[in-house]
C-alpha atoms as a PDB file:
ATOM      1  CA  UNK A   1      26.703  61.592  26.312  1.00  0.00           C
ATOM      2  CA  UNK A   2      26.812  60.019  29.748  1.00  0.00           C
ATOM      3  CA  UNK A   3      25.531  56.250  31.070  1.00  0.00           C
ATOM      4  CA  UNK A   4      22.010  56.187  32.150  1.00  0.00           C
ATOM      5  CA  UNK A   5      21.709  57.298  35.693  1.00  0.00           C
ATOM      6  CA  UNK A   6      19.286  55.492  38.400  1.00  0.00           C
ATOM      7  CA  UNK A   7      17.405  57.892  39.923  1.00  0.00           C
ATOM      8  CA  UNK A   8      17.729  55.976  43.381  1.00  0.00           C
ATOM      9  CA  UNK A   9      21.728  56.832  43.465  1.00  0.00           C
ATOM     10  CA  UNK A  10      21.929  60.488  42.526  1.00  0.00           C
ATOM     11  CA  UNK A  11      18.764  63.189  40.494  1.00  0.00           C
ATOM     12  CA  UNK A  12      19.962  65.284  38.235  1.00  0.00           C
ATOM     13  CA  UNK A  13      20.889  68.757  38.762  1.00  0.00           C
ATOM     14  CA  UNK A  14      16.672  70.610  40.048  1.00  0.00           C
ATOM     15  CA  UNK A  15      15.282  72.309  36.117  1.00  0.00           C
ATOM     16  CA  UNK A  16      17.584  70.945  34.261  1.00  0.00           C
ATOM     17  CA  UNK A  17      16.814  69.242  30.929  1.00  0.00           C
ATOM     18  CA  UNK A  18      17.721  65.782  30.992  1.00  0.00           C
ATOM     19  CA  UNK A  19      16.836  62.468  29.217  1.00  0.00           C
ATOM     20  CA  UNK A  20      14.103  60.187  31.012  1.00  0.00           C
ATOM     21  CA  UNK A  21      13.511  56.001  31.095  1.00  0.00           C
ATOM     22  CA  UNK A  22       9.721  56.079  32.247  1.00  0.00           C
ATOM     23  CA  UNK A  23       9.475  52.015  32.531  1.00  0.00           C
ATOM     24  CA  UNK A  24       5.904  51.844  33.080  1.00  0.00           C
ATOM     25  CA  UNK A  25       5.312  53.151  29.118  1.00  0.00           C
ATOM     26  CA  UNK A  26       8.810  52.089  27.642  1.00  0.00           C
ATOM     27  CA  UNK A  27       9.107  55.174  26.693  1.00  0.00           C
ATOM     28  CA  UNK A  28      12.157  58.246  26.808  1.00  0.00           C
ATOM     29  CA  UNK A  29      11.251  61.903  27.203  1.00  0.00           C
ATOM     30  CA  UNK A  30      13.109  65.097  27.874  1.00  0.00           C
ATOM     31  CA  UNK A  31      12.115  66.567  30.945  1.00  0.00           C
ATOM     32  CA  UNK A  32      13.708  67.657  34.692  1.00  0.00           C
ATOM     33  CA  UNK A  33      13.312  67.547  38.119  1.00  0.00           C
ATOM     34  CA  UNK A  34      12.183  69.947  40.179  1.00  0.00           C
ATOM     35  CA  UNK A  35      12.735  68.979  44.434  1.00  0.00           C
ATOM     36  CA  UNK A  36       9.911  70.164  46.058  1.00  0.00           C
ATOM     37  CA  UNK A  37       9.518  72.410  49.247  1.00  0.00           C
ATOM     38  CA  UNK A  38       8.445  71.440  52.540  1.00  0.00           C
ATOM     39  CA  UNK A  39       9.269  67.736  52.342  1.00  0.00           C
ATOM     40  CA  UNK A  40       7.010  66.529  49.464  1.00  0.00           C
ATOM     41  CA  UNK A  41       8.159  63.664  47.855  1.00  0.00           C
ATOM     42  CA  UNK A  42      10.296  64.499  43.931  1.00  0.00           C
ATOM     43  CA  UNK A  43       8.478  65.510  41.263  1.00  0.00           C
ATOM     44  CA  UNK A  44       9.325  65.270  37.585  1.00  0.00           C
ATOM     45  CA  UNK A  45       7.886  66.894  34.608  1.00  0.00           C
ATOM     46  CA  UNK A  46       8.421  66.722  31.111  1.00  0.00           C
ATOM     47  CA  UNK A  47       7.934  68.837  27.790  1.00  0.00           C
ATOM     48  CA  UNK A  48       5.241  68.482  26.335  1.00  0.00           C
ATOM     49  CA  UNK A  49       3.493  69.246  22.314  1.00  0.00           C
ATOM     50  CA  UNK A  50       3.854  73.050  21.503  1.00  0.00           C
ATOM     51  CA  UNK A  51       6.720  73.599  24.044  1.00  0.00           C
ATOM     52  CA  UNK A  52       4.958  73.097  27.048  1.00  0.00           C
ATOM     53  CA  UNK A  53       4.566  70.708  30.175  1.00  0.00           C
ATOM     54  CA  UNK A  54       2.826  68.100  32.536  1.00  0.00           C
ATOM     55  CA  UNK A  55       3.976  66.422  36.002  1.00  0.00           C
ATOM     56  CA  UNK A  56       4.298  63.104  35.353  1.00  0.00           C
ATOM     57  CA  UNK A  57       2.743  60.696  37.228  1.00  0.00           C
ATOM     58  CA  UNK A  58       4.899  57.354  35.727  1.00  0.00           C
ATOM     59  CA  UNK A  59       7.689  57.847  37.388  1.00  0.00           C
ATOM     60  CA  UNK A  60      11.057  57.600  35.420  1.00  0.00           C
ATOM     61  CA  UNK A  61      13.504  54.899  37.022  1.00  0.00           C
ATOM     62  CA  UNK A  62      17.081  57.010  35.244  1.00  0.00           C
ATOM     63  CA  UNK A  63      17.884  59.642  33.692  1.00  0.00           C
ATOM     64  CA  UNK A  64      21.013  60.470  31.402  1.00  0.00           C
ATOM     65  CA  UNK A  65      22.597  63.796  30.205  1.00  0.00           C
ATOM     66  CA  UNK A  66      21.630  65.420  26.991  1.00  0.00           C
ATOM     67  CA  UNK A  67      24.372  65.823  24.007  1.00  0.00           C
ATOM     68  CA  UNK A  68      25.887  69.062  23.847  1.00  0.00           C
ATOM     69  CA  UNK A  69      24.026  71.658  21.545  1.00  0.00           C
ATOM     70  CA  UNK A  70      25.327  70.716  17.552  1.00  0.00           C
ATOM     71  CA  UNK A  71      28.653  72.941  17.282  1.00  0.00           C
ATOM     72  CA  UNK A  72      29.850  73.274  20.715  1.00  0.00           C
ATOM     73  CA  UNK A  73      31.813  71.238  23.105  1.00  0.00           C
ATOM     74  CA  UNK A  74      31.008  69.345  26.033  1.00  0.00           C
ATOM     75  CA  UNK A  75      33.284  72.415  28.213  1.00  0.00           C
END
């Protein structure tokens, strides 16, 4: 697992599945980023009940890797 990442140095790689800090709740959720066209500002959105998703509107202030899948390496 990697140190928490602020999301003002460096976003994680766009769609892929990453821990989030949202301060604003306290609270951690898996979601991703996804860099918008035509010079919107980010957006983030995370998975939500029965494997499905919402934009957030709390933005998260880092994100961190997730742990490899159980049996397999980090390579």
């Amino acid at each position: 697992m990697t140190d928490w990442i602020d999301v003002n140095e460096r976003l994680p790689e766009d769609g892929k599945h990453v821990l989030l800090y949202i301060p604003a709740d306290d609270t951690i959720r898996i979601g991703w980023h996804v860099h918008p066209a035509w010079g919107m500002r980010q957006e983030w959105a995370i998975i939500t009940a029965m494997n499905s998703f919402q934009t957030l509107i709390k933005k998260p202030s880092h994100w961190c890797g997730l742990p490899p899948k159980p049996g397999r390496s980090d390579n």
